[in-house]
C-alpha atoms as a PDB file:
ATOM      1  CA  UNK A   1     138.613 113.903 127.447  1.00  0.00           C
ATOM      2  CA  UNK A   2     139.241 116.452 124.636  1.00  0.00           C
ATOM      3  CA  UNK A   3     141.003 119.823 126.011  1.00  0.00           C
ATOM      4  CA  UNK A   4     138.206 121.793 124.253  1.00  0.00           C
ATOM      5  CA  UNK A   5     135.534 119.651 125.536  1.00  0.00           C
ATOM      6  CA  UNK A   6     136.740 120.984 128.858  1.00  0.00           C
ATOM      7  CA  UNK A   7     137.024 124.698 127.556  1.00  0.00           C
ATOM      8  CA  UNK A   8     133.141 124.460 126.638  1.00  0.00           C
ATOM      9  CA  UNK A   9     132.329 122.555 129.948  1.00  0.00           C
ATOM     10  CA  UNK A  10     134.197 125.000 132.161  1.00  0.00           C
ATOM     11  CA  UNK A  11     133.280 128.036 129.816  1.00  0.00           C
ATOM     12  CA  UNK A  12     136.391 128.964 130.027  1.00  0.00           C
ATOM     13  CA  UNK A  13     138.327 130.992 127.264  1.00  0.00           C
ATOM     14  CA  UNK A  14     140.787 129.180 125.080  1.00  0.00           C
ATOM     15  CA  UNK A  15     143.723 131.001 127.042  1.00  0.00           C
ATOM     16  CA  UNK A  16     143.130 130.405 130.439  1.00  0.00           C
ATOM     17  CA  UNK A  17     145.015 126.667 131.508  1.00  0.00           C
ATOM     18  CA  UNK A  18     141.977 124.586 132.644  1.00  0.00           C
ATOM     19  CA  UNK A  19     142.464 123.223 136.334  1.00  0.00           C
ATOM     20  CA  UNK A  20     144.483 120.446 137.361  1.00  0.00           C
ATOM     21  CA  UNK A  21     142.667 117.109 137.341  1.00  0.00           C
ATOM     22  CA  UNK A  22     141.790 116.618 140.895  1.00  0.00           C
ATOM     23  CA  UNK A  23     140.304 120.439 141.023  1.00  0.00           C
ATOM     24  CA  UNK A  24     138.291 119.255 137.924  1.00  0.00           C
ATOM     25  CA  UNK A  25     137.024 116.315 139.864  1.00  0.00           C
ATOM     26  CA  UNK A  26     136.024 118.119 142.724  1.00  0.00           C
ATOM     27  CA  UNK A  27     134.661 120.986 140.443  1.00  0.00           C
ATOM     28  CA  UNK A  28     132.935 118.169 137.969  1.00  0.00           C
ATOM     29  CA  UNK A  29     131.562 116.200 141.040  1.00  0.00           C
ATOM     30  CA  UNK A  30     128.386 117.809 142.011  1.00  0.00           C
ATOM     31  CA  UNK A  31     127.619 118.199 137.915  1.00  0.00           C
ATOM     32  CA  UNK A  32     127.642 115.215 137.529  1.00  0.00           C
ATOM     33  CA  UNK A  33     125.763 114.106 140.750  1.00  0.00           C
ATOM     34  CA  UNK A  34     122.160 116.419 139.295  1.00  0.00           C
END
């Protein structure tokens, strides 16, 4: 996935590190589960 892809999913701004892969899972699960 593209970093800023994540930035814009997240909402996050460009200088804050987005979290490590297995937070994003667990953050991206119930999303993706609507």
């Amino acid at each position: 996935m593209e970093p800023e892809f994540l930035y814009d999913l997240l909402q996050l701004p460009k200088g804050v590190e987005p979290p490590a892969e297995e937070e994003l899972s667990k953050e991206l699960e119930p999303l993706l589960s609507r």
